[in-house]
N, C-alpha and C. Protein backbone atom coordinates (compact mmCIF):
# COMPACT_ATOMS: atom_id res chain seq x y z
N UNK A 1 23.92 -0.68 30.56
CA UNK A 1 22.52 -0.96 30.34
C UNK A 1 21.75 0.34 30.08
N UNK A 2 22.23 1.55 30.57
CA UNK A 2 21.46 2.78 30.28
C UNK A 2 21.91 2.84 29.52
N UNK A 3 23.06 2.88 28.93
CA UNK A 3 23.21 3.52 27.28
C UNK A 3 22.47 3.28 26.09
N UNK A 4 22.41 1.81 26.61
CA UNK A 4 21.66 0.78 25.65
C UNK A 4 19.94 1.30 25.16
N UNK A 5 19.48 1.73 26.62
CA UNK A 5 18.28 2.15 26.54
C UNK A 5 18.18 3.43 26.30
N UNK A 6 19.20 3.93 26.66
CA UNK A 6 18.99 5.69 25.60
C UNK A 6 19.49 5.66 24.24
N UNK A 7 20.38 4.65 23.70
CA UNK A 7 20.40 4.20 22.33
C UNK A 7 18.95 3.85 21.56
N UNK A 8 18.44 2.91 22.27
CA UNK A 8 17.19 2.28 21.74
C UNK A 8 16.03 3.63 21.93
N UNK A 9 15.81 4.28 22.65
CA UNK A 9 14.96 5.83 22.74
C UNK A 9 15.36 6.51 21.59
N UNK A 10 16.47 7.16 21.21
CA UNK A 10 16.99 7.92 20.13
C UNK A 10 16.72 7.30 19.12
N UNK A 11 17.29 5.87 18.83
CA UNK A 11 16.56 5.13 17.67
C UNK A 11 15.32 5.41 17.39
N UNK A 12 14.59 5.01 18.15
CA UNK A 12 13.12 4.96 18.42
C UNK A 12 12.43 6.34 17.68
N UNK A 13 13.22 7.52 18.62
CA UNK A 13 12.95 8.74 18.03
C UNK A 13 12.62 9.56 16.75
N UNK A 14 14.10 8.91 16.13
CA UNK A 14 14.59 8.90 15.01
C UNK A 14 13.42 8.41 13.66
N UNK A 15 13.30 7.39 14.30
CA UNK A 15 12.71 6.66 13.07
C UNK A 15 11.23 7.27 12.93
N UNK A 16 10.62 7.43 14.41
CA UNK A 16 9.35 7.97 14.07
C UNK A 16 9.16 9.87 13.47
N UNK A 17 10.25 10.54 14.07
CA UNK A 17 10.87 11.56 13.28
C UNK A 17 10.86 11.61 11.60
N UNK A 18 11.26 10.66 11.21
CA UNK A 18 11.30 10.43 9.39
C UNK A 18 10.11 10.12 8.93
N UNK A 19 9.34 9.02 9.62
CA UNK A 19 8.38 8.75 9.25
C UNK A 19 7.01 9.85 9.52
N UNK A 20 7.52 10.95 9.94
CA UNK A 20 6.23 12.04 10.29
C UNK A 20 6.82 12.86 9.20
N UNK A 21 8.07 12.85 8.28
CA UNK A 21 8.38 13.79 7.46
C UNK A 21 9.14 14.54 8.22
N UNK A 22 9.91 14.64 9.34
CA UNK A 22 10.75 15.80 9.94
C UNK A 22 11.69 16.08 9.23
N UNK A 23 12.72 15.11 8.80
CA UNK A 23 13.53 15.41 7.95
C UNK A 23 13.56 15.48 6.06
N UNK A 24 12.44 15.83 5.74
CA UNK A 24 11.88 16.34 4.65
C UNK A 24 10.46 15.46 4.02
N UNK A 25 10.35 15.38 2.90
CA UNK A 25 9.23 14.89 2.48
C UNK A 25 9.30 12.79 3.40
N UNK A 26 8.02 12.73 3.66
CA UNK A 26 7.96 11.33 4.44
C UNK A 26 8.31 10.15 3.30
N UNK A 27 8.43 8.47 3.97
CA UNK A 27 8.90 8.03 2.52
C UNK A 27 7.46 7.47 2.18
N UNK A 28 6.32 7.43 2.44
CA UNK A 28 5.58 6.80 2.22
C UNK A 28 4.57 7.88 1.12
N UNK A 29 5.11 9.03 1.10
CA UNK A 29 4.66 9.73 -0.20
C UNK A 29 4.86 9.90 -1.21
N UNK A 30 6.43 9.15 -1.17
CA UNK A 30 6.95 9.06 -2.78
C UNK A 30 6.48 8.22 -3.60
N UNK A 31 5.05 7.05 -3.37
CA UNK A 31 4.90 6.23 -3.99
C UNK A 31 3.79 6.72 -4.43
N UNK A 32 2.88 7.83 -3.91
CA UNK A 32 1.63 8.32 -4.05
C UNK A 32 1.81 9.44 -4.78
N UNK A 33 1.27 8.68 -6.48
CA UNK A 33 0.82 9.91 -7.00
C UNK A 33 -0.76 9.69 -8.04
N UNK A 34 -0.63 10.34 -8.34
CA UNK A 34 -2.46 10.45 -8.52
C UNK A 34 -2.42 9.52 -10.17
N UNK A 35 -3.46 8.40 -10.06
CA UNK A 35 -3.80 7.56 -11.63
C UNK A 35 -4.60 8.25 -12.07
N UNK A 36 -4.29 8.64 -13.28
CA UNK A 36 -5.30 8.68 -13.96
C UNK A 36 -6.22 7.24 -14.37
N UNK A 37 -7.90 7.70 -14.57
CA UNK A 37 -8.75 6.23 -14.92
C UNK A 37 -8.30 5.51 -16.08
N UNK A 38 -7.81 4.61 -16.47
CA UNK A 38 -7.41 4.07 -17.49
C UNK A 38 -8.82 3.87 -18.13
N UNK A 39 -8.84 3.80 -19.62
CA UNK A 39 -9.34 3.19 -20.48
C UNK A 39 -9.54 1.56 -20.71
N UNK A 40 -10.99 1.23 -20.42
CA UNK A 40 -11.33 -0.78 -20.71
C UNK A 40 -11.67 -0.82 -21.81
N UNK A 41 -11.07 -1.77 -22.49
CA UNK A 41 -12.38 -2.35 -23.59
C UNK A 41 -13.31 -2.55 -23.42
N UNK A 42 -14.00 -2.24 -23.65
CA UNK A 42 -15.33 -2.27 -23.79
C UNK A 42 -16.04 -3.67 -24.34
N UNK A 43 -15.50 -3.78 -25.74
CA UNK A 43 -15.66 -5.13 -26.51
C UNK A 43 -15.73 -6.46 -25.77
N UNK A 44 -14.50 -6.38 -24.93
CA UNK A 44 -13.82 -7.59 -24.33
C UNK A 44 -14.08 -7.67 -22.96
N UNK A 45 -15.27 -6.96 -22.19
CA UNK A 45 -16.27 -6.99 -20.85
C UNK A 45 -17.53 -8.12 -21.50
N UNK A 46 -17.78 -9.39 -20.99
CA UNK A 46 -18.25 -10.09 -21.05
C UNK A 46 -19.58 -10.31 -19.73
N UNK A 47 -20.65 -10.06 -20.10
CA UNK A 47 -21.77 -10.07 -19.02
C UNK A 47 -22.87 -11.70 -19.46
N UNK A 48 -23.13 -12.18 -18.28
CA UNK A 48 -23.86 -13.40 -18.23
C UNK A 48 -24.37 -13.54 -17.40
N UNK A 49 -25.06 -14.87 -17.07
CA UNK A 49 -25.53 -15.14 -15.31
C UNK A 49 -24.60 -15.84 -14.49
N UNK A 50 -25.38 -15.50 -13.21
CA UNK A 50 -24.08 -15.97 -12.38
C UNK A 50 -24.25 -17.60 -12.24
N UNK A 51 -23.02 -17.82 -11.94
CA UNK A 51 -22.89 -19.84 -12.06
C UNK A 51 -22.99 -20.24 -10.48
N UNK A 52 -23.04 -20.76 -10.18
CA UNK A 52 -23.41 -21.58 -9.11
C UNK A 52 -21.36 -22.74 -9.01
N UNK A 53 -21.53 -22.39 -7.35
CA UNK A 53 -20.17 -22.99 -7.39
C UNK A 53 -19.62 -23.82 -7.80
N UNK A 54 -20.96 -25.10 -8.30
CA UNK A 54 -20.26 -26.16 -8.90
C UNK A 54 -20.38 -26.37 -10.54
N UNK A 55 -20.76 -24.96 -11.26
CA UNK A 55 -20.61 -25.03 -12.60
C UNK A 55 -18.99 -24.22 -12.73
N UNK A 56 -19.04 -23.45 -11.80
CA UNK A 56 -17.35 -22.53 -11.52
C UNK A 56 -16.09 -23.57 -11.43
N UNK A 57 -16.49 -24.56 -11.04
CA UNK A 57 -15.79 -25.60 -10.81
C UNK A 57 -15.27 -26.57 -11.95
N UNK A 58 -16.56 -26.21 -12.52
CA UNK A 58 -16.29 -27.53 -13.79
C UNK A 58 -15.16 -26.63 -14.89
N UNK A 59 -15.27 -25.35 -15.45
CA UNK A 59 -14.76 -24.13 -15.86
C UNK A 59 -13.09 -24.81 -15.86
């Protein structure tokens, strides 16, 4: 039963270890990299009044 629970500690360790970046870059930074603003049409932005829920409905 102690092993078990100094297994589950080291685990424990471990994982929060990686996730602070100890063992090199963290993984939650490899997905973060900087967008550039894309370009909208312009043309195809459509402005009106606003509808009321039950004309949204009929749509």
């Amino acid at each position: 039963m102690r092993f078990l629970f100094l297994l589950i500690v080291v685990a424990n360790a471990a994982v929060f270890a990686l996730g602070q970046g100890v063992f090199g870059q963290a993984p939650f930074y490899q997905g973060l990299q900087a967008n550039q603003p894309k370009e909208i049409n312009a043309q195809a932005v459509r402005l009106g009044q606003p509808q009321t829920p039950g004309q949204a409905a009929q749509q």
